[in-house]
PDB file of N, CA and C in Angstrom:
ATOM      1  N   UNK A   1      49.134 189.832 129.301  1.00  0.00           N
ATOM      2  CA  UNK A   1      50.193 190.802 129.274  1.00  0.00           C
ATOM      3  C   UNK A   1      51.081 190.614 130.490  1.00  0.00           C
ATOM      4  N   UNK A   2      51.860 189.919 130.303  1.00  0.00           N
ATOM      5  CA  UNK A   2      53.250 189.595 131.235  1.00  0.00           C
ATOM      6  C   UNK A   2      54.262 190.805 131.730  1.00  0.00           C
ATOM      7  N   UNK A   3      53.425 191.883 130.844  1.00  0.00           N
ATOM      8  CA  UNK A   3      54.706 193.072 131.038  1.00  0.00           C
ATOM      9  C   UNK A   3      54.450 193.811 131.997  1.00  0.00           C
ATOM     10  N   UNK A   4      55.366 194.261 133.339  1.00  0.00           N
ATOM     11  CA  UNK A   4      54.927 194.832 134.433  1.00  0.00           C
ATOM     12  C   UNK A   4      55.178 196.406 134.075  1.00  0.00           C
ATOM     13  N   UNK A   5      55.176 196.916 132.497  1.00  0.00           N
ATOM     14  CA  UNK A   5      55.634 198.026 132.400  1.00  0.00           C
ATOM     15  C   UNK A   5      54.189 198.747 132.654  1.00  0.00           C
ATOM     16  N   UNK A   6      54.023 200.231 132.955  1.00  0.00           N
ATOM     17  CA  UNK A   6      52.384 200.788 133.017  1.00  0.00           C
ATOM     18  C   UNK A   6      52.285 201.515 131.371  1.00  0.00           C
ATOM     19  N   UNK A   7      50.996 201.061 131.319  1.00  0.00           N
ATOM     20  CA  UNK A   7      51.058 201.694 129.843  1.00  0.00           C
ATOM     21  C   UNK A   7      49.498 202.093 129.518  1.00  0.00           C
ATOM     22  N   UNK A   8      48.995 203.194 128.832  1.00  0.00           N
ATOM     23  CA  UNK A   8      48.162 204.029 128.626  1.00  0.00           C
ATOM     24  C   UNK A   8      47.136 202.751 128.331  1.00  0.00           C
ATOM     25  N   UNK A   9      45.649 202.943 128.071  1.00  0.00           N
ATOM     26  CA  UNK A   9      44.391 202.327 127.579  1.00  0.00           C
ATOM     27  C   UNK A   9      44.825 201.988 126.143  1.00  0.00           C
ATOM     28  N   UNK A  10      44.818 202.842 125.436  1.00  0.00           N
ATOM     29  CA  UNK A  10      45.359 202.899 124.286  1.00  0.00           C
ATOM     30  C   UNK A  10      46.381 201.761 123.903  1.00  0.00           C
ATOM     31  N   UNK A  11      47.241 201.996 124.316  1.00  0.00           N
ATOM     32  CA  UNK A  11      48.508 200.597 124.384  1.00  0.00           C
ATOM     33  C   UNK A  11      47.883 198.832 124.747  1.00  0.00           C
ATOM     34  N   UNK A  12      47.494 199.240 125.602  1.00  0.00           N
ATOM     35  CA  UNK A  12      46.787 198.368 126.073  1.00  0.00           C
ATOM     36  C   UNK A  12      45.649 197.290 125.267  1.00  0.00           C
ATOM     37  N   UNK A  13      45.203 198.263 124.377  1.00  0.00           N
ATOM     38  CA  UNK A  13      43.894 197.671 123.815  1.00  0.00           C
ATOM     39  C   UNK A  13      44.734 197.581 122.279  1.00  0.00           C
ATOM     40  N   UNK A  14      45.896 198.322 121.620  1.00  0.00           N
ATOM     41  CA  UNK A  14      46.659 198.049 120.560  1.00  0.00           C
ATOM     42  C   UNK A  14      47.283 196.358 120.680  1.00  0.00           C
ATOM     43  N   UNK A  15      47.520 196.429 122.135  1.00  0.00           N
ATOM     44  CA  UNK A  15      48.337 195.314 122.178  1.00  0.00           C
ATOM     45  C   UNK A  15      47.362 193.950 122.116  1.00  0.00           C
ATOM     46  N   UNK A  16      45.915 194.048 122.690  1.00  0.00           N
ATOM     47  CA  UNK A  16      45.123 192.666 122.445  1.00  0.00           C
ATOM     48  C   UNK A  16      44.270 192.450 121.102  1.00  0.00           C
ATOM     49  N   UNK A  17      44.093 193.900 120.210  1.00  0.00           N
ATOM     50  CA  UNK A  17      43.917 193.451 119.429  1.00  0.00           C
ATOM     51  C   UNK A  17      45.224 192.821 118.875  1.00  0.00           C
ATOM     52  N   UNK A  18      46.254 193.175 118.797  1.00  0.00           N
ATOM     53  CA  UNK A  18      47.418 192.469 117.792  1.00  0.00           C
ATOM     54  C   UNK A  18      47.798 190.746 118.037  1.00  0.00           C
ATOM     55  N   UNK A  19      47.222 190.630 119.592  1.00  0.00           N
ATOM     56  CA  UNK A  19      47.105 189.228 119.627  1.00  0.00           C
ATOM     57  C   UNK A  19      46.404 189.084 119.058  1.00  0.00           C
ATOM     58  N   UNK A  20      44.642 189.344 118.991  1.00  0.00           N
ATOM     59  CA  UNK A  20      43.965 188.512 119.048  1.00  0.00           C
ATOM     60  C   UNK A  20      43.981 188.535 116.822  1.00  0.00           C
ATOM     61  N   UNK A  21      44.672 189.225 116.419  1.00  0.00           N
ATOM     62  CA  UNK A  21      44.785 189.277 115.123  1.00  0.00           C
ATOM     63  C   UNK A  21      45.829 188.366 114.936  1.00  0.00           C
ATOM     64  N   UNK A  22      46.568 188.219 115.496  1.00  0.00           N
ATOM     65  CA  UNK A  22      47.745 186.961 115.065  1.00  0.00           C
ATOM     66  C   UNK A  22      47.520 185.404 115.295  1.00  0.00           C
ATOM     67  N   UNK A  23      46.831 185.184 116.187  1.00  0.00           N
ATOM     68  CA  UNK A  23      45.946 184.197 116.902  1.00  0.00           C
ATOM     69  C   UNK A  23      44.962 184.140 115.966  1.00  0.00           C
ATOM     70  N   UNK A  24      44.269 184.425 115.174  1.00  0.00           N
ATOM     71  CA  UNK A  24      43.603 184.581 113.903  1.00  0.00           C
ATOM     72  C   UNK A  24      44.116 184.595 112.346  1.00  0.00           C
ATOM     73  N   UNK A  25      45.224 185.132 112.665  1.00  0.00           N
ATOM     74  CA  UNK A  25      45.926 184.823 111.479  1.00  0.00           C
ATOM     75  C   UNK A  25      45.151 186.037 110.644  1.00  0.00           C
ATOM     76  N   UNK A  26      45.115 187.019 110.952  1.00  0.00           N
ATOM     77  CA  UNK A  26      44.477 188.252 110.169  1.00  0.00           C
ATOM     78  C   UNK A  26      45.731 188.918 109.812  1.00  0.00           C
ATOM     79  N   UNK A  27      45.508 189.175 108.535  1.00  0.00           N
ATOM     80  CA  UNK A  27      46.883 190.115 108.336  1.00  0.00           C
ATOM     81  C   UNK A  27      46.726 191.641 108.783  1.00  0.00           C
ATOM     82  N   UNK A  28      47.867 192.321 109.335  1.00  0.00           N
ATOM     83  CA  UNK A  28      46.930 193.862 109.783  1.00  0.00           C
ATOM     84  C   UNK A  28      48.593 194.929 109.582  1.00  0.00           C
ATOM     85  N   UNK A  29      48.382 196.244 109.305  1.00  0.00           N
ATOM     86  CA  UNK A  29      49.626 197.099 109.296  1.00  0.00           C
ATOM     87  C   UNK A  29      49.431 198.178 110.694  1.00  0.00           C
ATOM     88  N   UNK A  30      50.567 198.005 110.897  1.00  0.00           N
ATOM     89  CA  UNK A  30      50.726 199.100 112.223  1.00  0.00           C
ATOM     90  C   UNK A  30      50.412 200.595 111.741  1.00  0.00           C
ATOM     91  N   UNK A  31      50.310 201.310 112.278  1.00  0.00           N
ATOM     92  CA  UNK A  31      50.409 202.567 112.054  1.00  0.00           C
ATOM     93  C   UNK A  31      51.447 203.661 111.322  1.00  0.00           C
ATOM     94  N   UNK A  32      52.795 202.907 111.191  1.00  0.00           N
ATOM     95  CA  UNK A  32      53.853 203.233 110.433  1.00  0.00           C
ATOM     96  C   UNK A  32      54.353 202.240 109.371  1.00  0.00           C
ATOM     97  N   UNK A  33      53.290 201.809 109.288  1.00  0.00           N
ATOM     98  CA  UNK A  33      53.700 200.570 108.174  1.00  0.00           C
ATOM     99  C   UNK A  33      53.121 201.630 106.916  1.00  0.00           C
ATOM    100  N   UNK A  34      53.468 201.458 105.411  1.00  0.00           N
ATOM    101  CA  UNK A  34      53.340 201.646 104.249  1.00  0.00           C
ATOM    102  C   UNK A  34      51.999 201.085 103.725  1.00  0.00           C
ATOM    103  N   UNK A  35      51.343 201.137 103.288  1.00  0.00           N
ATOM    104  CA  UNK A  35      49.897 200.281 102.484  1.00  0.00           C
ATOM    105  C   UNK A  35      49.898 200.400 101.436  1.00  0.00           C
ATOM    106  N   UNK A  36      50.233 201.836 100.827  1.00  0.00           N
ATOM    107  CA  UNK A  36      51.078 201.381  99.125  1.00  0.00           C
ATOM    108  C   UNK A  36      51.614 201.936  98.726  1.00  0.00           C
ATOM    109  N   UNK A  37      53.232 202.303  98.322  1.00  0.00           N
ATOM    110  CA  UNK A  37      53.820 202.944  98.178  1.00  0.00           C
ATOM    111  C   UNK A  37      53.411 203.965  96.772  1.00  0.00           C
ATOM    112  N   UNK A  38      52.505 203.839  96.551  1.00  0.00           N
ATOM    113  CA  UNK A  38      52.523 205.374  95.514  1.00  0.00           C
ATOM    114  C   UNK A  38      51.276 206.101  96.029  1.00  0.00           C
ATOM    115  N   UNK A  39      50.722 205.573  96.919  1.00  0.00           N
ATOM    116  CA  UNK A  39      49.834 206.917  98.404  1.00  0.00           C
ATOM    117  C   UNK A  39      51.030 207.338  98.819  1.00  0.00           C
ATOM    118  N   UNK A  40      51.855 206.834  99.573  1.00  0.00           N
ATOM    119  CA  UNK A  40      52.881 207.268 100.349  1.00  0.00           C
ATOM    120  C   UNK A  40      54.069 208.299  99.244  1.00  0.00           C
ATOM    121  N   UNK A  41      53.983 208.083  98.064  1.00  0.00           N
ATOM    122  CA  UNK A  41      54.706 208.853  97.015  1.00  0.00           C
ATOM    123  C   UNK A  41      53.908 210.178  97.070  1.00  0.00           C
ATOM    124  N   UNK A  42      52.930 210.262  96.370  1.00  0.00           N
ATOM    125  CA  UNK A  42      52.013 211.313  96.334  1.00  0.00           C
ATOM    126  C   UNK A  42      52.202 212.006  97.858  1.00  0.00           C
ATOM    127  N   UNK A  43      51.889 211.522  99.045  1.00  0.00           N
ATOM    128  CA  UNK A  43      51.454 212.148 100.265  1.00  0.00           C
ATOM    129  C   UNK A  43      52.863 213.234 100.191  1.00  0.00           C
ATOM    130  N   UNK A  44      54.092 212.740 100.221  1.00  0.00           N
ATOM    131  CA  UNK A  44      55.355 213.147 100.273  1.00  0.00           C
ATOM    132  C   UNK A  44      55.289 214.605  99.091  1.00  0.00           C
ATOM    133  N   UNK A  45      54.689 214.632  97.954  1.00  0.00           N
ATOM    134  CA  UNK A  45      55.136 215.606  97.285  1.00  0.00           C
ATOM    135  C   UNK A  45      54.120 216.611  97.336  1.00  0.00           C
ATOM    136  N   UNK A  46      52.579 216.115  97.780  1.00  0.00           N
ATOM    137  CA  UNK A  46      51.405 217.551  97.521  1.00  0.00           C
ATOM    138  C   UNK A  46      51.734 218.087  98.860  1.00  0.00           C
ATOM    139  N   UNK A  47      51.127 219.453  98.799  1.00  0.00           N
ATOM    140  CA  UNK A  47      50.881 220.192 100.253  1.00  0.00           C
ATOM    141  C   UNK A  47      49.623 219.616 101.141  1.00  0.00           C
ATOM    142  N   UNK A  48      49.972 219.609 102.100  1.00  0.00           N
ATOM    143  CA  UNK A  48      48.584 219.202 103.262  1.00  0.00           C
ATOM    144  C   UNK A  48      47.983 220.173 103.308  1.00  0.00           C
ATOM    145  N   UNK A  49      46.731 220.522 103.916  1.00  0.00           N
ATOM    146  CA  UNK A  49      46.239 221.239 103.962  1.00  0.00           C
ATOM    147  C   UNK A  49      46.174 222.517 104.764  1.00  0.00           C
ATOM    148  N   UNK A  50      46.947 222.403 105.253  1.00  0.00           N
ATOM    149  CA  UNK A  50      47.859 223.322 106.327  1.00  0.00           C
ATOM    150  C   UNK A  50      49.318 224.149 105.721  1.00  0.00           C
ATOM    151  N   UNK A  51      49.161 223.749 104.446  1.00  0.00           N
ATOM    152  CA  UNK A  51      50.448 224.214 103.670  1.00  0.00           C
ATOM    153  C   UNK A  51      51.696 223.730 103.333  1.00  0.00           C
ATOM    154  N   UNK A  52      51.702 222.389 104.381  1.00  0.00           N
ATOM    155  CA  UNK A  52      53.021 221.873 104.777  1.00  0.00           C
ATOM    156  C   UNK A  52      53.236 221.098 103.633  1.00  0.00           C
ATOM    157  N   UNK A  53      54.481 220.990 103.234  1.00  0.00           N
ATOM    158  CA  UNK A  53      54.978 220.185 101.778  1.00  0.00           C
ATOM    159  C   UNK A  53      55.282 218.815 101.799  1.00  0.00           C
ATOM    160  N   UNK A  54      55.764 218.747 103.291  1.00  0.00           N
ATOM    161  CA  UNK A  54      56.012 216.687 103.691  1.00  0.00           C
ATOM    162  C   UNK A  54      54.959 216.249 104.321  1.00  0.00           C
ATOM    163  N   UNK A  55      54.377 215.612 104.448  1.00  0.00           N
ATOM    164  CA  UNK A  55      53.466 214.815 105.317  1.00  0.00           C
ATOM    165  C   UNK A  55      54.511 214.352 106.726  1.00  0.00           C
ATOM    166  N   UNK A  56      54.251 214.643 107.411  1.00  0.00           N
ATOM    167  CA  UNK A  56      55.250 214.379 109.303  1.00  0.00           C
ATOM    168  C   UNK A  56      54.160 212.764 109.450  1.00  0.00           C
ATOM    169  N   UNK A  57      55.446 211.860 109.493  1.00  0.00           N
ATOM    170  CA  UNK A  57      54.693 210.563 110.344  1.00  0.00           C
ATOM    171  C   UNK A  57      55.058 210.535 111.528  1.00  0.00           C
ATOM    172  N   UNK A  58      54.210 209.606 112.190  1.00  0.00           N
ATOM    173  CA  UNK A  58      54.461 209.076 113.544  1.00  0.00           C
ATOM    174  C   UNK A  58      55.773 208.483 113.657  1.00  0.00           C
TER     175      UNK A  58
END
């Protein structure tokens, strides 16, 4: 990590797995990536369980 920016554990350990997954050639989705758009259809129209009608992403 070349980057002199400071960044949480978390970040940190996101960022070597994503090397060490590309360097592998593993395919992988970020956290705001889609996995299949008719989960992501559905999520959008039922209520959560909290009542709420949209699902809030990151």
């Amino acid at each position: 990590m070349a980057n002199n920016k400071v960044s949480s554990i978390e970040e940190q350990i996101e960022d070597r797995v994503k090397q060490y997954f590309n360097q592998e050639k593993i395919p992988y989705l970020t956290k705001t990536e889609a996995m299949d758009p008719e989960i992501d259809d559905a999520l959008k129209i039922e209520e959560s369980k909290k009542g709420w009608k949209r699902r809030k992403l990151p």
